[in-house]
N, C-alpha and C. Protein backbone atom coordinates (compact mmCIF):
# COMPACT_ATOMS: atom_id res chain seq x y z
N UNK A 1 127.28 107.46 128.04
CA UNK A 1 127.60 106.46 127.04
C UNK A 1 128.49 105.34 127.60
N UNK A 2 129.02 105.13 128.48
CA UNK A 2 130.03 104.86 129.52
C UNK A 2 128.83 103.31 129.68
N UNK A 3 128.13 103.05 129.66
CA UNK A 3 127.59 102.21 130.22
C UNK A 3 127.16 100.91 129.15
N UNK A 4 126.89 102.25 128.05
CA UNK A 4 125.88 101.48 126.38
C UNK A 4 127.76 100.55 125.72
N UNK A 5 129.38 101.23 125.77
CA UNK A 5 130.55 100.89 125.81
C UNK A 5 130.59 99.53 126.12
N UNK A 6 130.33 99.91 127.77
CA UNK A 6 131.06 98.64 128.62
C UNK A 6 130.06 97.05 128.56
N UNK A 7 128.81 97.30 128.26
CA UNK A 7 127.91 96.52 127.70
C UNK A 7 128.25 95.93 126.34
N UNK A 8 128.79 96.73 125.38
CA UNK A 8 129.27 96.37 124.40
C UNK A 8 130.30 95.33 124.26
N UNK A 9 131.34 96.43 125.19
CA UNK A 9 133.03 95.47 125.68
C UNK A 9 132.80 94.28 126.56
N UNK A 10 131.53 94.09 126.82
CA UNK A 10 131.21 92.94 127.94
C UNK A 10 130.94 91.35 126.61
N UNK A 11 130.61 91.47 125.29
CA UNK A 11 130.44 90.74 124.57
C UNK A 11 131.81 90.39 123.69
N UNK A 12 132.40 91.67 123.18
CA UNK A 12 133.80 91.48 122.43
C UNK A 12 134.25 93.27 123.19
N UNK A 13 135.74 93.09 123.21
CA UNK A 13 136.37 94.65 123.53
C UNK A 13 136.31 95.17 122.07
N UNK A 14 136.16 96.67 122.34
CA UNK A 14 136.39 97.43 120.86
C UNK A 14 137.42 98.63 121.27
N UNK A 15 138.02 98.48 120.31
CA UNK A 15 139.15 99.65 120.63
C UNK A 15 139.03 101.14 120.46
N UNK A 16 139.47 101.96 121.07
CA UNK A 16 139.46 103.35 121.41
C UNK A 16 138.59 104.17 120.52
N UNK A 17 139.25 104.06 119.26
CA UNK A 17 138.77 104.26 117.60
C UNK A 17 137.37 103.92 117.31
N UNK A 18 137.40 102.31 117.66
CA UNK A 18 136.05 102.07 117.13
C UNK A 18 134.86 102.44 118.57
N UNK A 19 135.06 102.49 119.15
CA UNK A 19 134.42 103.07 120.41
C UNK A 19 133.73 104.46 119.71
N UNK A 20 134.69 105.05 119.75
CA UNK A 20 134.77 106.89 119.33
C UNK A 20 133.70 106.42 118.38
N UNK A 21 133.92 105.74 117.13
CA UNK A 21 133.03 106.07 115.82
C UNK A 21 131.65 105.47 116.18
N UNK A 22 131.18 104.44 117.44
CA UNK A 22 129.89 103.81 117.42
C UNK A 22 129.75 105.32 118.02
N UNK A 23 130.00 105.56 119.22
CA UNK A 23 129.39 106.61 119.92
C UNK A 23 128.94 108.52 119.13
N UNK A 24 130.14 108.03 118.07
CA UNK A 24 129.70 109.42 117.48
C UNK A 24 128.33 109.07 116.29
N UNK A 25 127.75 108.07 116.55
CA UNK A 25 126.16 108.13 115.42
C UNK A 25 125.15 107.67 116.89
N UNK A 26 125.61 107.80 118.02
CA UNK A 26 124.61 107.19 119.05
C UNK A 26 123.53 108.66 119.35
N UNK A 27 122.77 108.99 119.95
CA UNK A 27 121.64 109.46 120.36
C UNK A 27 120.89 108.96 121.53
N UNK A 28 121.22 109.81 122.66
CA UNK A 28 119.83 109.50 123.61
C UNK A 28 119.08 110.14 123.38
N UNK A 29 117.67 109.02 124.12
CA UNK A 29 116.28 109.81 123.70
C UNK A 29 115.38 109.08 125.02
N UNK A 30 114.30 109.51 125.26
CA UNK A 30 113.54 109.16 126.24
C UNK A 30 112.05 109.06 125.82
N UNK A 31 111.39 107.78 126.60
CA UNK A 31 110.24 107.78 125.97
C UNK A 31 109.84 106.93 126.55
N UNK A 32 107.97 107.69 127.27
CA UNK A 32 107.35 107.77 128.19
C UNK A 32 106.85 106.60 127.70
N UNK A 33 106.17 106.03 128.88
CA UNK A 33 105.52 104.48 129.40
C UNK A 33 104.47 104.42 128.39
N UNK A 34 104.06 102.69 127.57
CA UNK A 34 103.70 103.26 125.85
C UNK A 34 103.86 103.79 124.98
N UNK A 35 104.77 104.34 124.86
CA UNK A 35 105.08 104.96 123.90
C UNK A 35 105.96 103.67 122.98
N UNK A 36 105.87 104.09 121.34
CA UNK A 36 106.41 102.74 120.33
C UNK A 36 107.36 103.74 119.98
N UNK A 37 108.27 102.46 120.04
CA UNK A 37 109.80 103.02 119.75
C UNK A 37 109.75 102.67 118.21
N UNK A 38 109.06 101.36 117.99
CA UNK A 38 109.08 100.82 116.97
C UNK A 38 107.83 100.36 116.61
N UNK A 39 107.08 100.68 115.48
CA UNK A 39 105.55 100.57 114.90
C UNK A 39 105.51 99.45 113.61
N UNK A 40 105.26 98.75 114.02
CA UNK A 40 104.79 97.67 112.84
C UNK A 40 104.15 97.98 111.38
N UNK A 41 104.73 97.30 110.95
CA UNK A 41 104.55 98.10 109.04
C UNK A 41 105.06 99.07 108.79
N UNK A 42 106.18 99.67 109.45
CA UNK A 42 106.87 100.56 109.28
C UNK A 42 108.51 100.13 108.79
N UNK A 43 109.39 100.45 108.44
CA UNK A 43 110.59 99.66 108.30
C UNK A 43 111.69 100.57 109.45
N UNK A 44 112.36 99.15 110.27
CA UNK A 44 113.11 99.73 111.14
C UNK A 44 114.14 100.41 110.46
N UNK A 45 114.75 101.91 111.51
CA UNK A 45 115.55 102.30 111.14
C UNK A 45 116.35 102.67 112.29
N UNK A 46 116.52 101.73 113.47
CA UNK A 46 117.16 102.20 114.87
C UNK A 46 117.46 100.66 115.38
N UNK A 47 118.96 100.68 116.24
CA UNK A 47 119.25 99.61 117.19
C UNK A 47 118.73 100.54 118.21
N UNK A 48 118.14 99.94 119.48
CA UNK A 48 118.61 100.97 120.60
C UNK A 48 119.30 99.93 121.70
N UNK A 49 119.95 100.59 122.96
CA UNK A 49 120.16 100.26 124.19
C UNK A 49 119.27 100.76 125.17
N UNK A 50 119.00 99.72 125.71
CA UNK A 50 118.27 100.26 127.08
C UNK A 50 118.92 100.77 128.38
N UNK A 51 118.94 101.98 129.09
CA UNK A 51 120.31 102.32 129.98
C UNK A 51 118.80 101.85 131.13
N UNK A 52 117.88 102.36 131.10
CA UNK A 52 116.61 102.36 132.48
C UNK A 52 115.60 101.94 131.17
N UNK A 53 114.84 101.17 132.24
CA UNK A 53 112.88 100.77 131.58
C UNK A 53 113.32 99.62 131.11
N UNK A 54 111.91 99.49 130.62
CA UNK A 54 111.52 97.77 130.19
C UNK A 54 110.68 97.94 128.52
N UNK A 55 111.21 97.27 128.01
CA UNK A 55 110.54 97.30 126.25
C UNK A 55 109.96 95.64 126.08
N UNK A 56 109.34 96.15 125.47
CA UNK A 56 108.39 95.13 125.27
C UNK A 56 108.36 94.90 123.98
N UNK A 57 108.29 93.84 123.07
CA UNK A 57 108.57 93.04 121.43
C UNK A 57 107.63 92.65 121.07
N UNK A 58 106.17 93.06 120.62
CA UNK A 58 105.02 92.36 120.35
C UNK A 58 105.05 92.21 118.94
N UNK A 59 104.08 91.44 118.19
CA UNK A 59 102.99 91.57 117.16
C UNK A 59 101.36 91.42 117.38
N UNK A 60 100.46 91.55 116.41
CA UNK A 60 99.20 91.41 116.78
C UNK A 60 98.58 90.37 116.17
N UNK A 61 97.97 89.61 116.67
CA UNK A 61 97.16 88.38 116.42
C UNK A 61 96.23 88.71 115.88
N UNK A 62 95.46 87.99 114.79
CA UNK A 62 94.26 87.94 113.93
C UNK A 62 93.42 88.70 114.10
N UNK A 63 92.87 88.68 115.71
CA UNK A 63 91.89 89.58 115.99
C UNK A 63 92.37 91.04 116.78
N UNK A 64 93.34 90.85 116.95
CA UNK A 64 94.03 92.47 117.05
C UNK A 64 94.38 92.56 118.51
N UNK A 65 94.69 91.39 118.99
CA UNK A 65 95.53 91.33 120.74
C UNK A 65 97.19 91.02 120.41
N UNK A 66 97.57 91.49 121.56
CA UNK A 66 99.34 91.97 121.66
C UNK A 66 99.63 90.41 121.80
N UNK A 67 100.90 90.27 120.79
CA UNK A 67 101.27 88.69 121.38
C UNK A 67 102.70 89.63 121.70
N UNK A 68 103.44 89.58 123.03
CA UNK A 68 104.70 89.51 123.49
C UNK A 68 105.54 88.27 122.64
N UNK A 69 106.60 89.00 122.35
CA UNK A 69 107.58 87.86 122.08
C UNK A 69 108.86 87.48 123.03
N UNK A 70 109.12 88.93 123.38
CA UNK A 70 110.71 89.43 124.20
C UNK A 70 109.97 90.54 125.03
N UNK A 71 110.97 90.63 126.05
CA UNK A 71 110.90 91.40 126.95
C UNK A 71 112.22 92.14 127.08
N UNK A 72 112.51 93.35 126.83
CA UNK A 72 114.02 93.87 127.31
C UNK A 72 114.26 94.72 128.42
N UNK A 73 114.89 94.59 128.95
CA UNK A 73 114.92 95.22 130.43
C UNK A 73 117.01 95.86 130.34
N UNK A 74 117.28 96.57 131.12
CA UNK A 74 118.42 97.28 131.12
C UNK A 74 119.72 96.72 130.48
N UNK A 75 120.49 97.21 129.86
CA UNK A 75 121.30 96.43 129.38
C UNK A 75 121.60 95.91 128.21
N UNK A 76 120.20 95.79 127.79
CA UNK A 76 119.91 94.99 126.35
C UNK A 76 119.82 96.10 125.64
N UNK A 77 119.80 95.24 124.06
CA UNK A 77 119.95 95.73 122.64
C UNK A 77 118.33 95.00 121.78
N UNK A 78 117.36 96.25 122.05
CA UNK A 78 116.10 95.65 121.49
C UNK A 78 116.16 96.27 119.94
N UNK A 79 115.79 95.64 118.90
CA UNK A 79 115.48 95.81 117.48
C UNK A 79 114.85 95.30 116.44
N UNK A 80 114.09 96.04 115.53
CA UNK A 80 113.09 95.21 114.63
C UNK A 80 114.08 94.33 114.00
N UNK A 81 115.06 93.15 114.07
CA UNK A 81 116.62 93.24 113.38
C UNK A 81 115.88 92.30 111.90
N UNK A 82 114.82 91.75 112.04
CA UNK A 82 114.43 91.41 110.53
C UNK A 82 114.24 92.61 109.58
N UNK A 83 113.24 93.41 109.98
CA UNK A 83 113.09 94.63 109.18
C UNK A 83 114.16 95.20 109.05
N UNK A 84 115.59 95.31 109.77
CA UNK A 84 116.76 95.80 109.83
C UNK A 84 117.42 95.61 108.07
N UNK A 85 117.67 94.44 108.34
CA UNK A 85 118.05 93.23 107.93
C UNK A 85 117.11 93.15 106.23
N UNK A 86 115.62 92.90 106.53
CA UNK A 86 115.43 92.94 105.10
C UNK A 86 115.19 94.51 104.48
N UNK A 87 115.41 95.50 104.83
CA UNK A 87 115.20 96.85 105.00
C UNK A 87 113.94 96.93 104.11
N UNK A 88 112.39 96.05 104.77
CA UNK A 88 110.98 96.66 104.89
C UNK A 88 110.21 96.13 105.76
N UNK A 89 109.36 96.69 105.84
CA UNK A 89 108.38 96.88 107.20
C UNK A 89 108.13 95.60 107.81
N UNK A 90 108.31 95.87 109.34
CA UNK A 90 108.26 94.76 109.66
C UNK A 90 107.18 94.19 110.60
N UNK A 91 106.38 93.00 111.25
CA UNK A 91 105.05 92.69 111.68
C UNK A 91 105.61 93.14 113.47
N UNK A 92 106.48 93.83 113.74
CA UNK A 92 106.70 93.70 115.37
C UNK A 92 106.81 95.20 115.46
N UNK A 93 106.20 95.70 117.38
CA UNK A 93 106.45 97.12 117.68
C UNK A 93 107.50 96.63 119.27
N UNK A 94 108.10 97.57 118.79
CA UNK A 94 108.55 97.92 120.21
C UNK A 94 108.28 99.12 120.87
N UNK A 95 107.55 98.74 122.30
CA UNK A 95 106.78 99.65 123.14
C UNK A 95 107.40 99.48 124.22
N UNK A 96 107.71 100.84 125.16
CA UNK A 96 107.80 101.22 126.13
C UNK A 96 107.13 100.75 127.38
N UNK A 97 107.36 99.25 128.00
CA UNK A 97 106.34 99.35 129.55
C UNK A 97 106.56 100.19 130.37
N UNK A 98 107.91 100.65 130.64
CA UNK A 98 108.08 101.52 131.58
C UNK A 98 108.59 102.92 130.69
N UNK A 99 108.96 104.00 131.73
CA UNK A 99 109.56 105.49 131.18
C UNK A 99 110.72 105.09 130.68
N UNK A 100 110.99 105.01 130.04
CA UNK A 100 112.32 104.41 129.53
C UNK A 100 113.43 105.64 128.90
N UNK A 101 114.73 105.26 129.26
CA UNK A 101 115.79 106.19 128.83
C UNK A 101 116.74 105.00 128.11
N UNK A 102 116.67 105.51 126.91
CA UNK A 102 117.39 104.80 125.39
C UNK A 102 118.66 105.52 124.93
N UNK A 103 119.67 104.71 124.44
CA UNK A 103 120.96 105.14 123.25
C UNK A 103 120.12 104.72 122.41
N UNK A 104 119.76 105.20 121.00
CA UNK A 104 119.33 104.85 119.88
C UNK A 104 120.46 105.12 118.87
N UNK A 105 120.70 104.08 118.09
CA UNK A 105 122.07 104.48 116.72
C UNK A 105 121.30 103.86 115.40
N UNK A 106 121.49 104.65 114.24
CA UNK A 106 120.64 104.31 113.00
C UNK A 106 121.50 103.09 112.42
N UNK A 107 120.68 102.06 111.83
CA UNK A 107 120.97 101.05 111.56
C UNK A 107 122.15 101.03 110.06
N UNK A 108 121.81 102.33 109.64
CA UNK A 108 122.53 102.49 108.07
C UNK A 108 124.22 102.73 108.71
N UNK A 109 124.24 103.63 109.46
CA UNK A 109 125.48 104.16 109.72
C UNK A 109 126.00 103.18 110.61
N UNK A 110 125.39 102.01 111.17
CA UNK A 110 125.88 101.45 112.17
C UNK A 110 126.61 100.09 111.21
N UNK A 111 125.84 99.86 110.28
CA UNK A 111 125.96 98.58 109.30
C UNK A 111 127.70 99.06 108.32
N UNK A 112 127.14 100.18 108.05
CA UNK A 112 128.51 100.88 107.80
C UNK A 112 130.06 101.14 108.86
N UNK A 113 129.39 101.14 110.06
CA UNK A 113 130.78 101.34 110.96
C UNK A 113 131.08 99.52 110.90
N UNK A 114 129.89 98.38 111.04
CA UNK A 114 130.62 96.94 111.01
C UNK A 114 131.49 96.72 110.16
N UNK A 115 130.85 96.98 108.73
CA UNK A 115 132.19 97.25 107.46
C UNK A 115 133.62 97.78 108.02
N UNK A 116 133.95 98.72 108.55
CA UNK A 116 134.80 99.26 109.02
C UNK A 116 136.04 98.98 109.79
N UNK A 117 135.08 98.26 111.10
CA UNK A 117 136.07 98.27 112.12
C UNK A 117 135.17 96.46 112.85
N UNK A 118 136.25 96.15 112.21
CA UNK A 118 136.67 94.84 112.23
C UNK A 118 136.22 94.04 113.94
N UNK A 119 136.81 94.93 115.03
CA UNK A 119 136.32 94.52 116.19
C UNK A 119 134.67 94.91 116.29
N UNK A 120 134.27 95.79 115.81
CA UNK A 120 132.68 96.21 115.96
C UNK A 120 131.63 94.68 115.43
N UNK A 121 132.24 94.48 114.20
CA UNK A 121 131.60 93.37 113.54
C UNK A 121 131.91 91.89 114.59
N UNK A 122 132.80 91.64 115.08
CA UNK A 122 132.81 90.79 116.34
C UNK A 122 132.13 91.13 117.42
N UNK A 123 132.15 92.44 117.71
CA UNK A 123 130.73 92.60 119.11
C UNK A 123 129.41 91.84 118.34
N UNK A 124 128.86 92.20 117.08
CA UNK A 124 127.97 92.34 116.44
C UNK A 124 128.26 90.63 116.41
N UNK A 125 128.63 89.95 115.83
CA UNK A 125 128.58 88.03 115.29
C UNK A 125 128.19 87.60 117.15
N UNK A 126 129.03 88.23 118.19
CA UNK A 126 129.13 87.92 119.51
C UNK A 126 127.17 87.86 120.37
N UNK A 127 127.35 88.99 120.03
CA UNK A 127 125.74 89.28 120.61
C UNK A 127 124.71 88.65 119.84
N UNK A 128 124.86 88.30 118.79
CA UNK A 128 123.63 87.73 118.28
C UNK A 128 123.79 86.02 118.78
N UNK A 129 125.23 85.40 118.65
CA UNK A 129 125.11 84.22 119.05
C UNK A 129 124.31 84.04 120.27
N UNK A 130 124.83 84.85 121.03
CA UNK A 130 124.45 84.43 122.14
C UNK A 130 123.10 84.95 122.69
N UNK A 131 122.32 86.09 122.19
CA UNK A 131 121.02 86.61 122.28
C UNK A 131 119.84 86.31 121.01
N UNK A 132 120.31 85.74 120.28
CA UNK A 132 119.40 85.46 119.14
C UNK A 132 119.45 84.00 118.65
N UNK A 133 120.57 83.40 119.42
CA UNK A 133 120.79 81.54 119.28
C UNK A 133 120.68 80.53 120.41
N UNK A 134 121.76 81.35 121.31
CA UNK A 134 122.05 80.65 122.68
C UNK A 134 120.71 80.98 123.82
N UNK A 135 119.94 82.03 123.78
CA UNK A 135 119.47 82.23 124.73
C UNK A 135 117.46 82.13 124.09
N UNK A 136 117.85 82.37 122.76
CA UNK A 136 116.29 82.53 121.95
C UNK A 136 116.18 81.13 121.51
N UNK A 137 117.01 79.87 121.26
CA UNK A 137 116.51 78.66 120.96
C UNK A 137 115.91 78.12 121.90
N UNK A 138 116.43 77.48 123.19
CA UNK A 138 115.57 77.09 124.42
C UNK A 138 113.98 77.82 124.44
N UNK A 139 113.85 79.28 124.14
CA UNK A 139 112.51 80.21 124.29
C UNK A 139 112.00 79.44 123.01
N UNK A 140 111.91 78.81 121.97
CA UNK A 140 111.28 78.35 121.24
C UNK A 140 111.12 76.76 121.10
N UNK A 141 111.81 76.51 121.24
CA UNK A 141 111.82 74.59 121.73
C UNK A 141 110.36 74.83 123.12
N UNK A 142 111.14 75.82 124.11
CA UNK A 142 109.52 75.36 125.64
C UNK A 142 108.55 75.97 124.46
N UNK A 143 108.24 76.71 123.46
CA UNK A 143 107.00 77.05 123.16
C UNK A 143 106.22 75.71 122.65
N UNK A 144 107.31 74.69 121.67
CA UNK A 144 106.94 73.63 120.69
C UNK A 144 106.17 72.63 122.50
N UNK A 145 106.88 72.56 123.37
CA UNK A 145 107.06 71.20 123.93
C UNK A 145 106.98 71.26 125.75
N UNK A 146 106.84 72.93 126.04
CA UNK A 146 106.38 73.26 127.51
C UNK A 146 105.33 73.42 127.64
N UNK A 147 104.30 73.25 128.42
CA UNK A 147 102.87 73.84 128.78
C UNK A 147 103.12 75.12 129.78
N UNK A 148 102.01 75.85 129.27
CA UNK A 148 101.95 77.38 129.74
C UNK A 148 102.99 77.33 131.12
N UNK A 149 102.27 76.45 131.97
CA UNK A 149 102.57 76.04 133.58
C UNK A 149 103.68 76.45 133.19
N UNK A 150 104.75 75.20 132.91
CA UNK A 150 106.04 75.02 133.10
C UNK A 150 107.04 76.56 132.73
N UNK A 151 106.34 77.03 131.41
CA UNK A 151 106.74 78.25 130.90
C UNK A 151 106.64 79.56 131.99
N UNK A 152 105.33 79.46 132.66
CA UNK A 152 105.48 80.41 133.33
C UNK A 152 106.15 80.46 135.13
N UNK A 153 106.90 78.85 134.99
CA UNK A 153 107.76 78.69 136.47
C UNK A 153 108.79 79.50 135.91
N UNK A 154 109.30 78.99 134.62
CA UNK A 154 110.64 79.54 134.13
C UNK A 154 110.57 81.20 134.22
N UNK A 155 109.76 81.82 133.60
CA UNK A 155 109.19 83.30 133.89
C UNK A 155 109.75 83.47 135.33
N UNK A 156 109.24 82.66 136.56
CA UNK A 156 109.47 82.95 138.03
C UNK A 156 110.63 83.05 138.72
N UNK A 157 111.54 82.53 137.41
CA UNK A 157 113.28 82.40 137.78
C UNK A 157 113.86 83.91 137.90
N UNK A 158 113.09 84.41 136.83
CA UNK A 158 113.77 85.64 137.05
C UNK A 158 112.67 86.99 137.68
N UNK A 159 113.01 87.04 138.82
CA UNK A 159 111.88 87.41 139.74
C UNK A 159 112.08 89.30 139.27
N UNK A 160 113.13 89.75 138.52
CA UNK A 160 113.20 91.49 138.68
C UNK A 160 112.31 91.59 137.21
N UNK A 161 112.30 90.51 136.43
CA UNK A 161 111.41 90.73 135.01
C UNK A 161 110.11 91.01 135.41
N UNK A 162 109.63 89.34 136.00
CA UNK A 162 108.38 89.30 136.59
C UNK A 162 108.03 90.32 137.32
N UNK A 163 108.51 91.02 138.09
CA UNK A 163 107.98 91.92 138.88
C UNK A 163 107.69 93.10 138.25
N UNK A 164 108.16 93.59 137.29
CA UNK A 164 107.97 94.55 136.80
C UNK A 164 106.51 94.43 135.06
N UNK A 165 106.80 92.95 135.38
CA UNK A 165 105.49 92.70 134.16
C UNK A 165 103.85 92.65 134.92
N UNK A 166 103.16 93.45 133.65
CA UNK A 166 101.99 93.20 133.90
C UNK A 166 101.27 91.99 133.68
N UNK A 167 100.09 91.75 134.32
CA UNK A 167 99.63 90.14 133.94
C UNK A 167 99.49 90.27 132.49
N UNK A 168 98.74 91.18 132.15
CA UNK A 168 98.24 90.84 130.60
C UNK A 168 99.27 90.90 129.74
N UNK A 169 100.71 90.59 130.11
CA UNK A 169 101.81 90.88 129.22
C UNK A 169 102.34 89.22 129.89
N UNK A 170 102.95 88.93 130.74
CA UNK A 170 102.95 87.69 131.01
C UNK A 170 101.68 86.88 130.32
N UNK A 171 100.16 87.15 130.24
CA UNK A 171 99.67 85.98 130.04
C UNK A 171 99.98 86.03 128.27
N UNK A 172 100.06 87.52 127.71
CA UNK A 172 100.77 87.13 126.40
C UNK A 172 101.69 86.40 125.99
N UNK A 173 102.51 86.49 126.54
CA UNK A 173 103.83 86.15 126.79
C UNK A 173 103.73 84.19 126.72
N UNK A 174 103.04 84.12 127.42
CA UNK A 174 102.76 82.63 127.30
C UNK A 174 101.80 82.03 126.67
N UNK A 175 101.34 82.69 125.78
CA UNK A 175 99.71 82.07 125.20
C UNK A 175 98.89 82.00 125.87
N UNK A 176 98.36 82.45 126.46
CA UNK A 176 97.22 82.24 127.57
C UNK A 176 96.41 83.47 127.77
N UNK A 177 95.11 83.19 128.01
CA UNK A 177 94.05 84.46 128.86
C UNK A 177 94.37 84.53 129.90
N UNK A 178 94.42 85.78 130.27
CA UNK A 178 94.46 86.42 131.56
C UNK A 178 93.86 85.46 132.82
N UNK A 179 92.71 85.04 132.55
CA UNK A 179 91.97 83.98 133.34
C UNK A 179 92.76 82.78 133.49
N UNK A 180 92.82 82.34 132.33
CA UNK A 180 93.91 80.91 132.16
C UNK A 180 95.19 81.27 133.00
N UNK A 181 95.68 82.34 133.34
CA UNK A 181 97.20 82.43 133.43
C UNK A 181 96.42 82.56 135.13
N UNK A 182 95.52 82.91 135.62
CA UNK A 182 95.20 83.09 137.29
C UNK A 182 95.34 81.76 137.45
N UNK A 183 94.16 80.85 136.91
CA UNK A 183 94.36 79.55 137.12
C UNK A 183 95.64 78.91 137.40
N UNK A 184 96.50 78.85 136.48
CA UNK A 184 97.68 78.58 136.63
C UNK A 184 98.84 79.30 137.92
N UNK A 185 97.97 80.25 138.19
CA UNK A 185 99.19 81.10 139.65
C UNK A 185 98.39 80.34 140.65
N UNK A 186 97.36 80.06 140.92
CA UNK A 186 96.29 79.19 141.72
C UNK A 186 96.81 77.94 141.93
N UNK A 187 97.15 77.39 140.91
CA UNK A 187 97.59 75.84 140.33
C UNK A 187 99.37 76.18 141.65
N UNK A 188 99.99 76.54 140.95
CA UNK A 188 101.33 76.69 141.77
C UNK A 188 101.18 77.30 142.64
N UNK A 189 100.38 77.96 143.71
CA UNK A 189 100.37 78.29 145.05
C UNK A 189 99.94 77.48 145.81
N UNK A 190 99.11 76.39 145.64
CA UNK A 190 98.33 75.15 146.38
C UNK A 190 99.50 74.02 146.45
């Protein structure tokens, strides 16, 4: 737990107390490559942390293909947080790309410890600014006003994501067919 803490204390510090009370509703759990942490039309009932693996944030398009939205990789805090939030089912799964080893904490008891403890609810205002404002507005402005290309140089910045993504999750990831997205690795290798 030492790790899911200091990740925490890395956004706002929480004190001894409130430490003790997140960790006493936390749960590890593990869950193999594909596997849905989180199933669409279902209503969330879990934050998790990722300690190892890569999660993946889809919904499904009209005709029933994965659109990626997010990608979470170690460190992070992946969650249905609308379905959280409106407590019913929500259009996104979260799936397992890799074997993944999770803290999972239920969203009821966790909403209840923010009530509580005053520093928890500052981790909580902290992390969303900056993972759901500061870092998710730019990801939606390049969708309005980048072409695939440009979107998928930015993808290339961070070379430990990319490496661990499959094409057909990158070419989700950017709107594009699998074909379209070769073209485009073709396009930037010449």
């Amino acid at each position: 737990m030492r790790d899911f803490i200091e990740q925490v204390n890395s956004y706002y510090p929480l004190s001894e107390e409130t430490a003790n009370a997140l960790e006493g509703i936390c749960t590890e759990q593990f869950y193999k490559k594909n596997e849905l942490l989180q199933r669409s039309g279902e209503t969330a009932r879990y934050y998790y942390f990722i300690r190892k693996g890569l999660v993946g944030y889809y919904t499904l398009d009209e005709i029933g293909e994965n659109v990626y939205k997010m990608f979470f990789a170690e460190k992070s805090f992946p969650a249905a947080t609308v379905s959280i939030i409106k407590e019913e089912p929500g259009d996104f799964n979260l799936v397992a790309l890799e074997d993944c080893e999770v803290i999972k904490y239920p969203a009821k008891a966790y909403r209840q410890l923010l009530l509580k403890y005053h520093d928890l609810a500052l981790f909580h205002i902290h992390y969303l600014e900056q993972n759901w404002v500061v870092k998710k507005e730019p990801l939606e402005i390049s969708l309005k006003h980048e072409t695939a290309k440009q979107r998928y140089i930015k993808l290339l910045e961070d070379p430990d994501l990319y490496r661990r993504l499959k094409q057909h999750h990158i070419a989700s990831y950017l709107g594009v067919t699998p074909t379209q997205l070769s073209r485009i690795r073709k396009e930037i290798k010449s």
